[in-house]
PDB file of N, CA and C in Angstrom:
ATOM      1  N   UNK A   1       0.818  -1.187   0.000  1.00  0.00           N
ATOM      2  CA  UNK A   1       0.000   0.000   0.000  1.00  0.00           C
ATOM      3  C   UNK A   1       0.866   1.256   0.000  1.00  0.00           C
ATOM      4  N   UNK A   2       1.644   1.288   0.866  1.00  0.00           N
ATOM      5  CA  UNK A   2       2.667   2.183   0.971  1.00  0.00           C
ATOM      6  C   UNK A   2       3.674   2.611  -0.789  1.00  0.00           C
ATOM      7  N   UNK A   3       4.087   2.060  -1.496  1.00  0.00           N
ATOM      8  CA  UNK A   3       3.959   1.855  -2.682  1.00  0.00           C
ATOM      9  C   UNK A   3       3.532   1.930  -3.937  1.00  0.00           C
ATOM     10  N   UNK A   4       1.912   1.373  -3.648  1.00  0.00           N
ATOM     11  CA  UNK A   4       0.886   1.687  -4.998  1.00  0.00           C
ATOM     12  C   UNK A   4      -0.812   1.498  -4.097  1.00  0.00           C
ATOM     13  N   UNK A   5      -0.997   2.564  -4.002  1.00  0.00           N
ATOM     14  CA  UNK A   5      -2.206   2.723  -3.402  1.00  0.00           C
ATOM     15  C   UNK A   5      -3.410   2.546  -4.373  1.00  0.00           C
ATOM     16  N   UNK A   6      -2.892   1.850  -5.336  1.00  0.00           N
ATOM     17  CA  UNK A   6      -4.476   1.556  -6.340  1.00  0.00           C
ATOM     18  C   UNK A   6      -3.903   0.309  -6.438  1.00  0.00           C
ATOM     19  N   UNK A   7      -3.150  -0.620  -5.720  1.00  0.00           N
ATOM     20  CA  UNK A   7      -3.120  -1.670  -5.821  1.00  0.00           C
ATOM     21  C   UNK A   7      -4.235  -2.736  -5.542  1.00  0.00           C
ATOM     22  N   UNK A   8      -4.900  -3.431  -6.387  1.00  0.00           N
ATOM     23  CA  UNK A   8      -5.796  -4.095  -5.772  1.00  0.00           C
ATOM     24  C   UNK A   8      -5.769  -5.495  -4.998  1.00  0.00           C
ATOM     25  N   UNK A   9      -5.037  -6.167  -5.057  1.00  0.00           N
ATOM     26  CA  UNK A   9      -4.395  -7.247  -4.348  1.00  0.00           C
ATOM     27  C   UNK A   9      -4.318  -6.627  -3.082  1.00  0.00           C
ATOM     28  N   UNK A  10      -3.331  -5.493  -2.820  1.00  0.00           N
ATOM     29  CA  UNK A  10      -3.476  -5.237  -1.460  1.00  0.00           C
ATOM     30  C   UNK A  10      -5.214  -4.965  -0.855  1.00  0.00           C
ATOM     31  N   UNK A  11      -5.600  -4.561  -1.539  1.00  0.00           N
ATOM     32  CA  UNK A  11      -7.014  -3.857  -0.467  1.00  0.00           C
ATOM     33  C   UNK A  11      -7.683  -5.340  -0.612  1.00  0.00           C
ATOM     34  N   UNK A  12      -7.120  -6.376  -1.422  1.00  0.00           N
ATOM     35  CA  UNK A  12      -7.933  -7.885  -1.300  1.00  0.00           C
ATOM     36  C   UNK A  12      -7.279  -8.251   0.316  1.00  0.00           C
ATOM     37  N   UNK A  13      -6.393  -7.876   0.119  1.00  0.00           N
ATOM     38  CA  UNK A  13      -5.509  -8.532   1.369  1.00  0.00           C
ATOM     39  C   UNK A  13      -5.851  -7.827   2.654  1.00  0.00           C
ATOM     40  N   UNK A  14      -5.898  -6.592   2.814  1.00  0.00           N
ATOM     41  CA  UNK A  14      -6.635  -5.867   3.666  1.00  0.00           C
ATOM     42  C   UNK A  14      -7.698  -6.316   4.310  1.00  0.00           C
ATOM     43  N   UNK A  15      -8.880  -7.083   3.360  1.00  0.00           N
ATOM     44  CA  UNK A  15      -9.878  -7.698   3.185  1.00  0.00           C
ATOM     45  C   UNK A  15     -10.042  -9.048   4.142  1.00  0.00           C
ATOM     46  N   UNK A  16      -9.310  -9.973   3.615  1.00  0.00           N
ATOM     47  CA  UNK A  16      -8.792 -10.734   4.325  1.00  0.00           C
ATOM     48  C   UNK A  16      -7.949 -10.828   5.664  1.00  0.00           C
ATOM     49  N   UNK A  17      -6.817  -9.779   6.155  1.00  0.00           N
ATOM     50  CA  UNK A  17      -7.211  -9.648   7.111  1.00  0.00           C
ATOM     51  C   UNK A  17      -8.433  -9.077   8.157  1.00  0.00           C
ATOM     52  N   UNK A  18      -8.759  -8.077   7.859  1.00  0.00           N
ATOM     53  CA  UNK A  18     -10.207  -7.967   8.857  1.00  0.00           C
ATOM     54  C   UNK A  18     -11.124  -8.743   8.870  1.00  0.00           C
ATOM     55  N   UNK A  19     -11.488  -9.731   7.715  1.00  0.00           N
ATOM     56  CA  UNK A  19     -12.579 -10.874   7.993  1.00  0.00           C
ATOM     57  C   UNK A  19     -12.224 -11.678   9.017  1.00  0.00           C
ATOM     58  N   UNK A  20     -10.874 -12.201   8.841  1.00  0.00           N
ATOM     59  CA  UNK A  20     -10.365 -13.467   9.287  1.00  0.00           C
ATOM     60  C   UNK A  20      -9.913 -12.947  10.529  1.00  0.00           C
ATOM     61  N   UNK A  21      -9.586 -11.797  11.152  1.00  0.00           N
ATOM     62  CA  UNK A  21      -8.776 -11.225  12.320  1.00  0.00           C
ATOM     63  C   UNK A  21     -10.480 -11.449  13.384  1.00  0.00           C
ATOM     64  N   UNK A  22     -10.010 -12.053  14.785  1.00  0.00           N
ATOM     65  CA  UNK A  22     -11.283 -11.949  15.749  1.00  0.00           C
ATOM     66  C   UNK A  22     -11.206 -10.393  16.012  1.00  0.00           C
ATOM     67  N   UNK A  23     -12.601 -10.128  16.101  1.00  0.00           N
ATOM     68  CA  UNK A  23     -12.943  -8.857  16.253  1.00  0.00           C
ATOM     69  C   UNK A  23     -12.472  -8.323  17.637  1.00  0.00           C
ATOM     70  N   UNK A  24     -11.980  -9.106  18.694  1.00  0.00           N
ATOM     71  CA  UNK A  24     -11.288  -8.609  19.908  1.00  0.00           C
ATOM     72  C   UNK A  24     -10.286  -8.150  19.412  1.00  0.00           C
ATOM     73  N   UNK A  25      -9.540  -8.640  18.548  1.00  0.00           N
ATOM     74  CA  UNK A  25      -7.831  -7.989  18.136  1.00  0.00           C
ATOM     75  C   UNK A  25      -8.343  -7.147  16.979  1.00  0.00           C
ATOM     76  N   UNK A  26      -9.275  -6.564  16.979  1.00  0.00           N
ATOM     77  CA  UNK A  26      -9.188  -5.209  15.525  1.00  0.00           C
ATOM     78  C   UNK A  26     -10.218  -5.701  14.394  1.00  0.00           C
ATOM     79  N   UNK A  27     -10.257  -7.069  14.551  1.00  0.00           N
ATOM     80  CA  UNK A  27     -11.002  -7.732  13.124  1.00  0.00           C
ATOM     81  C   UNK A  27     -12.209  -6.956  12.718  1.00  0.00           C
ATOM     82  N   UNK A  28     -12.969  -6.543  11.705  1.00  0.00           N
ATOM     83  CA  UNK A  28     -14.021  -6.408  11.340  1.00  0.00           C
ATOM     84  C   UNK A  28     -14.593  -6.640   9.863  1.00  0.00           C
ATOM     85  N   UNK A  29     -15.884  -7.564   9.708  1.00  0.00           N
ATOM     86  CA  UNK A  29     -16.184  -7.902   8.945  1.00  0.00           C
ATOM     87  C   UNK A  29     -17.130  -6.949   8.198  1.00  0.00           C
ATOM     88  N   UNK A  30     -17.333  -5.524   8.425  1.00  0.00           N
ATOM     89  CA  UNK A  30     -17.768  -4.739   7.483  1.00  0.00           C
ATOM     90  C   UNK A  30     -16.753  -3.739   6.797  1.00  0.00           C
ATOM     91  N   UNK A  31     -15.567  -3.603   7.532  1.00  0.00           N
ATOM     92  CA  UNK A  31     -14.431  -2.794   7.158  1.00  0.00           C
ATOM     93  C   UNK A  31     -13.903  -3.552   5.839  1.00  0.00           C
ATOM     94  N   UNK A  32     -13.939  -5.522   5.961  1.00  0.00           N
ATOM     95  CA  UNK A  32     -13.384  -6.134   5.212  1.00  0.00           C
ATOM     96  C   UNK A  32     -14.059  -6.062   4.044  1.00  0.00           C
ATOM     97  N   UNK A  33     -15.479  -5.948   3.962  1.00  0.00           N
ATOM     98  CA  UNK A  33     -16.185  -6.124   2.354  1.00  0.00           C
ATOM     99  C   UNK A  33     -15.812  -4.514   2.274  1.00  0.00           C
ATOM    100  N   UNK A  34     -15.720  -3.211   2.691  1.00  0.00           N
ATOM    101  CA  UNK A  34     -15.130  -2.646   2.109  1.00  0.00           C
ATOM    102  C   UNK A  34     -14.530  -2.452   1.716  1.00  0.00           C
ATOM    103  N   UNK A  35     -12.939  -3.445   1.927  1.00  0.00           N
ATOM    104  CA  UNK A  35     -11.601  -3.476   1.103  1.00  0.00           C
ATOM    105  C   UNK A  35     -12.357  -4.163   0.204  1.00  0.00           C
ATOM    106  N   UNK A  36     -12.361  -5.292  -0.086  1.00  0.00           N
ATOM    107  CA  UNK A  36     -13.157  -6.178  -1.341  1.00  0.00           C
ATOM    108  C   UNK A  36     -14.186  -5.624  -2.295  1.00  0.00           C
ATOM    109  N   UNK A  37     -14.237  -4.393  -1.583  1.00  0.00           N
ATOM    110  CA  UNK A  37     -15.454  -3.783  -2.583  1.00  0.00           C
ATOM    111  C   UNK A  37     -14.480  -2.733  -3.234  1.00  0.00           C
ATOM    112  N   UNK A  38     -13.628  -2.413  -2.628  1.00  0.00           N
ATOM    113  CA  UNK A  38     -12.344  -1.600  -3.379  1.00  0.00           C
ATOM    114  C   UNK A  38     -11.116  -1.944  -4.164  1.00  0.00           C
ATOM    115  N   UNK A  39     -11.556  -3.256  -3.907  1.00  0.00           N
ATOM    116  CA  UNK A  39     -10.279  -4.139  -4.250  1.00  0.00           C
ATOM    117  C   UNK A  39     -10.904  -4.824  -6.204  1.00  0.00           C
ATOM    118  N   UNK A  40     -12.237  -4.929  -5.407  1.00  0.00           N
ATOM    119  CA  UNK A  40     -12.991  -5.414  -6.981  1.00  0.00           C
ATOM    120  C   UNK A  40     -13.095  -4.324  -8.163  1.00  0.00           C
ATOM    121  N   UNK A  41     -13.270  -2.797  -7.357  1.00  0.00           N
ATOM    122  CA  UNK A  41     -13.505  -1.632  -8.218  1.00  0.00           C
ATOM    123  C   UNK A  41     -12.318  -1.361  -9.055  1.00  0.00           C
ATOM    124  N   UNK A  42     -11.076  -1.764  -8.131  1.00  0.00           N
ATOM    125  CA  UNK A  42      -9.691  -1.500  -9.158  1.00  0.00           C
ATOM    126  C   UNK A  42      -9.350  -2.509  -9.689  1.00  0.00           C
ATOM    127  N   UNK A  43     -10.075  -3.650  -9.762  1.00  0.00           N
ATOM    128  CA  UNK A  43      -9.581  -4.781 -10.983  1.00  0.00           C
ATOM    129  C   UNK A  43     -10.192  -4.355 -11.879  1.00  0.00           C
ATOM    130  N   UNK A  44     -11.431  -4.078 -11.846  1.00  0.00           N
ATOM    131  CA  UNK A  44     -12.587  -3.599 -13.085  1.00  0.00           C
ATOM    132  C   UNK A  44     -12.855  -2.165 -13.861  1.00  0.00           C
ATOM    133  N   UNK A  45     -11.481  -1.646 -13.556  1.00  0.00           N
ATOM    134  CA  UNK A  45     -11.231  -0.248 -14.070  1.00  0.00           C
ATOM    135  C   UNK A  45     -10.783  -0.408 -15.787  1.00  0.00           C
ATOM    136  N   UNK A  46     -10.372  -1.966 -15.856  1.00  0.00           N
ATOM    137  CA  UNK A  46      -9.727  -2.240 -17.342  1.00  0.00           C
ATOM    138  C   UNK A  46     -10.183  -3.678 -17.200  1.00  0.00           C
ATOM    139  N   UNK A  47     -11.347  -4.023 -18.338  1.00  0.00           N
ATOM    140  CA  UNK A  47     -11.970  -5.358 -17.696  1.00  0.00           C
ATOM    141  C   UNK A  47     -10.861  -6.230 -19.256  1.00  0.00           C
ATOM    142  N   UNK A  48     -10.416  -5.496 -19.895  1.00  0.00           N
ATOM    143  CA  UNK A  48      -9.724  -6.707 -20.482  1.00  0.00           C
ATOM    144  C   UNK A  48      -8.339  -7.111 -20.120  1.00  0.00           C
ATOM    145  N   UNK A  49      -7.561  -6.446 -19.416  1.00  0.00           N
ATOM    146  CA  UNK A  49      -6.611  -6.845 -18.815  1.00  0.00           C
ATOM    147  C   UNK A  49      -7.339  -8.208 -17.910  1.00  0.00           C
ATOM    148  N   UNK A  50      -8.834  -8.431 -17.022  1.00  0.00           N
ATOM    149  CA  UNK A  50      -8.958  -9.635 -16.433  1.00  0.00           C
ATOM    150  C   UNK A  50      -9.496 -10.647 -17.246  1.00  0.00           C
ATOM    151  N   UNK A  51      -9.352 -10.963 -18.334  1.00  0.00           N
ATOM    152  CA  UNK A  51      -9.396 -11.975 -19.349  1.00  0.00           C
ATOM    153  C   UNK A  51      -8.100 -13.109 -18.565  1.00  0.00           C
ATOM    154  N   UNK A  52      -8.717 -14.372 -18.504  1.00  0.00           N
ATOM    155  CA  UNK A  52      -7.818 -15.320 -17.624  1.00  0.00           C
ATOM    156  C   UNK A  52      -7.183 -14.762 -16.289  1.00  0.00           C
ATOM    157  N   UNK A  53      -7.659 -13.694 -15.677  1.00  0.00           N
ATOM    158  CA  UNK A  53      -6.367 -13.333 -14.324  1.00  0.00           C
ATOM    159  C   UNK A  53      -7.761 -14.359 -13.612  1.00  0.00           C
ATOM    160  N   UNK A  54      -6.746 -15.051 -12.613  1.00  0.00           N
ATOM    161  CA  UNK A  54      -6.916 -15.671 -11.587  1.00  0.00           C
ATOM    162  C   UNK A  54      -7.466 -14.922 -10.403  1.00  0.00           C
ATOM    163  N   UNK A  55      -6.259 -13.527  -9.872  1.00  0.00           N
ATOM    164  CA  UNK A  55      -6.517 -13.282  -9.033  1.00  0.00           C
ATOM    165  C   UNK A  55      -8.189 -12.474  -8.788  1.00  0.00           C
ATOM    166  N   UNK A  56      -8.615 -12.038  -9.907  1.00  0.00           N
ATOM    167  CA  UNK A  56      -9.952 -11.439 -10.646  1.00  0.00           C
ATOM    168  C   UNK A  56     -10.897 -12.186  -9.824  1.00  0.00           C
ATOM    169  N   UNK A  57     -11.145 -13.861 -10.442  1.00  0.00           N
ATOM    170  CA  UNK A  57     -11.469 -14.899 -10.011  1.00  0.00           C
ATOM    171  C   UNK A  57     -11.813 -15.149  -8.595  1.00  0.00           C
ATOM    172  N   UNK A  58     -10.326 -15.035  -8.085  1.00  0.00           N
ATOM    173  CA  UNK A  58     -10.170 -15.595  -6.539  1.00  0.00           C
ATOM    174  C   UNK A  58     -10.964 -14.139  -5.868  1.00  0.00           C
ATOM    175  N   UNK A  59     -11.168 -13.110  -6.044  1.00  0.00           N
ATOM    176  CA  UNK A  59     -11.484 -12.130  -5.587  1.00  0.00           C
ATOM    177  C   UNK A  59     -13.196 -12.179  -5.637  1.00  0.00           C
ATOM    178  N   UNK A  60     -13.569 -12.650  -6.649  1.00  0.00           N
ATOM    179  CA  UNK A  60     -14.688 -12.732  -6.447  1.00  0.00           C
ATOM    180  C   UNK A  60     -15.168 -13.662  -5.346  1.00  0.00           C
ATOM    181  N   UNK A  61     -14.748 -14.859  -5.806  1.00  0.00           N
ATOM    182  CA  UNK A  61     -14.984 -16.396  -5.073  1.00  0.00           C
ATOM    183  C   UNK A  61     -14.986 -15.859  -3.658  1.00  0.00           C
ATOM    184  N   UNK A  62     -13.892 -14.992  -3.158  1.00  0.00           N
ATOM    185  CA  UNK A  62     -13.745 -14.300  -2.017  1.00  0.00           C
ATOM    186  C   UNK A  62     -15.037 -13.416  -1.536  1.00  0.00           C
ATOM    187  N   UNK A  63     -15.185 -12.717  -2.208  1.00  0.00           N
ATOM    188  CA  UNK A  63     -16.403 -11.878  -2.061  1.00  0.00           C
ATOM    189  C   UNK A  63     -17.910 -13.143  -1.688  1.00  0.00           C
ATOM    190  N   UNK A  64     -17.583 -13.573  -2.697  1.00  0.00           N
ATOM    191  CA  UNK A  64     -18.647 -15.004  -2.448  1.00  0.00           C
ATOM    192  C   UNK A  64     -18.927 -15.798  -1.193  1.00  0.00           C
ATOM    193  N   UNK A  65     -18.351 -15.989  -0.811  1.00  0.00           N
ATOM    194  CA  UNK A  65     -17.887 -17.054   0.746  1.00  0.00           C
ATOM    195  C   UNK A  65     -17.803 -15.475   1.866  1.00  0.00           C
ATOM    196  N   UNK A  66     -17.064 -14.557   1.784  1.00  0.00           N
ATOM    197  CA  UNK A  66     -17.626 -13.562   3.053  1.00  0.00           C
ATOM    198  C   UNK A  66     -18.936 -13.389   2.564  1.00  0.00           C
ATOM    199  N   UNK A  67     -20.034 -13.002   1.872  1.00  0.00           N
ATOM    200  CA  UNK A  67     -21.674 -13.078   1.932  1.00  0.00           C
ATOM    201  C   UNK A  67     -22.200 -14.326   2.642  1.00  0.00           C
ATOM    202  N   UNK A  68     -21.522 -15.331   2.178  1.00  0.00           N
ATOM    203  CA  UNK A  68     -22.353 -16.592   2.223  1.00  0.00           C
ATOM    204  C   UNK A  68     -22.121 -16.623   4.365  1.00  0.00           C
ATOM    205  N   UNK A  69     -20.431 -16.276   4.500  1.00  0.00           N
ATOM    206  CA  UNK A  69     -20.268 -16.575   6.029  1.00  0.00           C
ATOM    207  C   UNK A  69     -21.282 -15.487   6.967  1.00  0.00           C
ATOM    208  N   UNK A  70     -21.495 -14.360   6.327  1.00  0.00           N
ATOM    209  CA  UNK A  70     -22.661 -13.256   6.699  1.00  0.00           C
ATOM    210  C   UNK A  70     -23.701 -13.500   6.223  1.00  0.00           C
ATOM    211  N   UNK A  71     -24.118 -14.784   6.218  1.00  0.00           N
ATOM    212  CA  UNK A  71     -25.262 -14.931   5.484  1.00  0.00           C
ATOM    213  C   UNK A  71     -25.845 -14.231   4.911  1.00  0.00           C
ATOM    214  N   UNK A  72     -25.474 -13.434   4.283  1.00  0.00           N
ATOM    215  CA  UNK A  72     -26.345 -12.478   2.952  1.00  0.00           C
ATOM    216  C   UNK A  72     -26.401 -13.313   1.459  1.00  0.00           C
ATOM    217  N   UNK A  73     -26.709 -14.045   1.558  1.00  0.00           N
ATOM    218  CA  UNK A  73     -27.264 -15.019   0.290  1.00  0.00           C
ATOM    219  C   UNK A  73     -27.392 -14.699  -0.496  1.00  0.00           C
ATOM    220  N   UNK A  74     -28.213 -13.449  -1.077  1.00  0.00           N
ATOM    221  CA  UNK A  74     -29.016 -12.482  -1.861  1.00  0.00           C
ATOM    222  C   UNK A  74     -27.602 -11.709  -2.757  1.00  0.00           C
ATOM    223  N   UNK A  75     -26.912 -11.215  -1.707  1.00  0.00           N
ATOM    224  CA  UNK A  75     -25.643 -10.751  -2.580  1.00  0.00           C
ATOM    225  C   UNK A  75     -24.609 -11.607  -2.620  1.00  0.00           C
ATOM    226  N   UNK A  76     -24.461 -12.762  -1.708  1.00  0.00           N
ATOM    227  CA  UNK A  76     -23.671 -13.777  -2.528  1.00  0.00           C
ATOM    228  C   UNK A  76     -24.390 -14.310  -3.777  1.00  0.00           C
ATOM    229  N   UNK A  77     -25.579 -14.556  -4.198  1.00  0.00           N
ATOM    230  CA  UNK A  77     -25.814 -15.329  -5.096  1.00  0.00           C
ATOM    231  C   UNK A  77     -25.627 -14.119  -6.329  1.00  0.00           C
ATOM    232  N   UNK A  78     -25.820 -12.719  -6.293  1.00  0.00           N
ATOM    233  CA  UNK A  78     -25.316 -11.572  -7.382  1.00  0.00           C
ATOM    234  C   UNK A  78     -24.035 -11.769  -7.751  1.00  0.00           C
ATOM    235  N   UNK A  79     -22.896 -11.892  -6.639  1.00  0.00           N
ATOM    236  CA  UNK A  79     -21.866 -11.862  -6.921  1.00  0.00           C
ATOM    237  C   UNK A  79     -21.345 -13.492  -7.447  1.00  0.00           C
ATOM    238  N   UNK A  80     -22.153 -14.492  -7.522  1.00  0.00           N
ATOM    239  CA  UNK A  80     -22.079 -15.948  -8.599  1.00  0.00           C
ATOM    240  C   UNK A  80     -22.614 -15.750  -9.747  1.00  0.00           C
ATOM    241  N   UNK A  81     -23.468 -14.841  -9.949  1.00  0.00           N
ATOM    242  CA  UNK A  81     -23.941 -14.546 -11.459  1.00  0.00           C
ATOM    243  C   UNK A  81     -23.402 -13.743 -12.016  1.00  0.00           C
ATOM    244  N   UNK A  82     -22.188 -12.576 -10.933  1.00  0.00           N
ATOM    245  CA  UNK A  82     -21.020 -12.011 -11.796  1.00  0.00           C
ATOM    246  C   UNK A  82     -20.229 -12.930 -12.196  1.00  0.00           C
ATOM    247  N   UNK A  83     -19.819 -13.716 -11.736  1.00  0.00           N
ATOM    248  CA  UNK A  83     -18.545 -14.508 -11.577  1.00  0.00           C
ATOM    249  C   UNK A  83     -19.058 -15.434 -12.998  1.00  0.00           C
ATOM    250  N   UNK A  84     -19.815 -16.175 -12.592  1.00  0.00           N
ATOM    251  CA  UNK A  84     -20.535 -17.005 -13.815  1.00  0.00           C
ATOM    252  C   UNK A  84     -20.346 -16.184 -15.428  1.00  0.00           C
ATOM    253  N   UNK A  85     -20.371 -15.032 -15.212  1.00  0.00           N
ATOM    254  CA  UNK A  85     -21.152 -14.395 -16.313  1.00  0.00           C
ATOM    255  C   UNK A  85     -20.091 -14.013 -17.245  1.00  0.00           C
ATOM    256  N   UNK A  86     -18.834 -13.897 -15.996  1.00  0.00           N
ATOM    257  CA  UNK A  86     -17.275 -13.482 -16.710  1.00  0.00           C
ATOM    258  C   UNK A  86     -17.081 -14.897 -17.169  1.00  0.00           C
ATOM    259  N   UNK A  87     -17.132 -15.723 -16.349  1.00  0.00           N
ATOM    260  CA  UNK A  87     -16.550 -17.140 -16.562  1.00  0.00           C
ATOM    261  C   UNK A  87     -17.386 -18.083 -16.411  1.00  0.00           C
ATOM    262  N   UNK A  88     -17.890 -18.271 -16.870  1.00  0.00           N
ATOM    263  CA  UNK A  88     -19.357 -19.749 -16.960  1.00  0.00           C
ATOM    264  C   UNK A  88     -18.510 -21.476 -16.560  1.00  0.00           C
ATOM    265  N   UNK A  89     -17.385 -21.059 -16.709  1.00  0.00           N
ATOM    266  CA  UNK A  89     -17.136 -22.716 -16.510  1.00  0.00           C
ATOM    267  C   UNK A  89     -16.214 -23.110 -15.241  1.00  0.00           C
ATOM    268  N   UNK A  90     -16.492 -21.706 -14.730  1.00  0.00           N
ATOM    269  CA  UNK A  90     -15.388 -21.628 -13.375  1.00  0.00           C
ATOM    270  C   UNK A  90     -16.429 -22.869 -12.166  1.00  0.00           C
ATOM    271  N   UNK A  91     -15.680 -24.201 -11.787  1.00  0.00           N
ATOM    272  CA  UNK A  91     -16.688 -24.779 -11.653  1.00  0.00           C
ATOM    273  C   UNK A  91     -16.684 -25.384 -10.099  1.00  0.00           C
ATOM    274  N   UNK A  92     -16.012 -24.316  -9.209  1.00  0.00           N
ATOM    275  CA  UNK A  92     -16.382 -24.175  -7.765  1.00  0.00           C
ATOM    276  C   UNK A  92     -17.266 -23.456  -8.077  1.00  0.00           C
ATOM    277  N   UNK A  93     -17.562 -21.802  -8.638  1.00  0.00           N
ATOM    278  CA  UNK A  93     -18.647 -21.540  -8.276  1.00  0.00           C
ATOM    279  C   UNK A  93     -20.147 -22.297  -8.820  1.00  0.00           C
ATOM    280  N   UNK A  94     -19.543 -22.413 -10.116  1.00  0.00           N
ATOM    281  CA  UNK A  94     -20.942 -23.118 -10.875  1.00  0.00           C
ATOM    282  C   UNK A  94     -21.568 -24.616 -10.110  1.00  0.00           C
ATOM    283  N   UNK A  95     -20.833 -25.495  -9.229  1.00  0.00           N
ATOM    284  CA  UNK A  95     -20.919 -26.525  -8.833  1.00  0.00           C
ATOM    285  C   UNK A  95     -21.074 -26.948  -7.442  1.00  0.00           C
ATOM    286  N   UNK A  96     -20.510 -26.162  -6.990  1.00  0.00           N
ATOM    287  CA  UNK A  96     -20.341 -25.837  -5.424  1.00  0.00           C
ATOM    288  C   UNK A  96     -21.054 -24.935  -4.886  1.00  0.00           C
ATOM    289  N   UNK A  97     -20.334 -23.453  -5.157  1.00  0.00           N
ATOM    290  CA  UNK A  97     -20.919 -22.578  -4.426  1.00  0.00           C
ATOM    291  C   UNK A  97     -22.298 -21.788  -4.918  1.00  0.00           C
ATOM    292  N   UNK A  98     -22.662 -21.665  -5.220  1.00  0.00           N
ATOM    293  CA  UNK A  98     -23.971 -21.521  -6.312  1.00  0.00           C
ATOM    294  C   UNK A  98     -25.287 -22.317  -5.932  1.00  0.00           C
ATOM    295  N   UNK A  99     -25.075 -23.682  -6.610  1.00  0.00           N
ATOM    296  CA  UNK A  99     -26.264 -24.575  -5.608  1.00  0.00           C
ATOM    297  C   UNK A  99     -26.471 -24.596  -4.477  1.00  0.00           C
ATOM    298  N   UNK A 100     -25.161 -24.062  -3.522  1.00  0.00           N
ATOM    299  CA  UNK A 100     -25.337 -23.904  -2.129  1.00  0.00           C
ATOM    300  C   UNK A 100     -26.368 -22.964  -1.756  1.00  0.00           C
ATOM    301  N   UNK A 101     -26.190 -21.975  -2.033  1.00  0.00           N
ATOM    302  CA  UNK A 101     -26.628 -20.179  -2.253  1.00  0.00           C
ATOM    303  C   UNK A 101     -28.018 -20.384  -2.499  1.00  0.00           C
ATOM    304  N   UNK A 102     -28.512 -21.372  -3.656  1.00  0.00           N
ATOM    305  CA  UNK A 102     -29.935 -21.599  -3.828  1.00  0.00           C
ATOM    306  C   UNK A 102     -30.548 -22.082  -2.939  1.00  0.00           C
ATOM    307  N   UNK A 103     -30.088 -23.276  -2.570  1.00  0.00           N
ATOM    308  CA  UNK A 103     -30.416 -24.046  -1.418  1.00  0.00           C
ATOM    309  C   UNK A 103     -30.944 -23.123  -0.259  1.00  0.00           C
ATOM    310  N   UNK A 104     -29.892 -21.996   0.280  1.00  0.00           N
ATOM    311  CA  UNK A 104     -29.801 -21.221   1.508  1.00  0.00           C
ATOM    312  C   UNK A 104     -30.976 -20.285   1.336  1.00  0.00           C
ATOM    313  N   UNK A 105     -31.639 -19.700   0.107  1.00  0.00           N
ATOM    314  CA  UNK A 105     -32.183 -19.275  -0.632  1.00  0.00           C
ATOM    315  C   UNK A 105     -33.829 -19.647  -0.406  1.00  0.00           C
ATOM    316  N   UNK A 106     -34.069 -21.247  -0.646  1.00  0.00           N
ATOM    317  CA  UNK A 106     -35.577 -21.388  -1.011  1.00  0.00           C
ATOM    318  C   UNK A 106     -35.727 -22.180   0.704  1.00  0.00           C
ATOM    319  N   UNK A 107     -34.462 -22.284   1.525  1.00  0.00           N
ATOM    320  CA  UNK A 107     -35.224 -22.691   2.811  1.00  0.00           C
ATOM    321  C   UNK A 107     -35.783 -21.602   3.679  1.00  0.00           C
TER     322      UNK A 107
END
């Protein structure tokens, strides 16, 4: 960060720590979808540079699983029909995480 402050990897990483940090030592899980929500805005500033990037991918999938652990279903299942929509054959989400989401969805 110190470095390149439009880095988006870092504000993924940012992300990841505050989800994963217990909220007694600093953690917070709304600070974290705000890195991830900043972290997604600067991958998608040039959407053809994320043609095959992985980390694009993993960022979403990320975004995916913190909704699903906050049970917000509704915007995890938006953010599988982004993901899908870039990549249809990406097939944790299409197979895994997705049917889950429905499931969580119609109970």
């Amino acid at each position: 960060m110190a470095t390149d402050t439009l880095n988006p990897l870092a504000y993924a990483q940012l992300g990841n720590i505050a989800f994963y940090t217990p909220k007694l030592f600093g953690g917070s899980k709304a600070e974290a979808m705000q890195h991830y929500a900043k972290a997604l805005k600067l991958m998608q500033t040039n959407m053809q540079n994320l043609k095959n990037s992985w980390n694009y991918l993993n960022l979403l999938a990320t975004i995916i699983n913190a909704h699903m652990e906050l049970e917000q279903y509704k915007m995890a299942k938006k953010y599988c029909l982004i993901t899908l929509t870039f990549e249809p054959e990406f097939e944790w989400v299409k197979n895994k995480l997705y049917p889950e989401i429905l499931k969580k969805l119609t109970i």
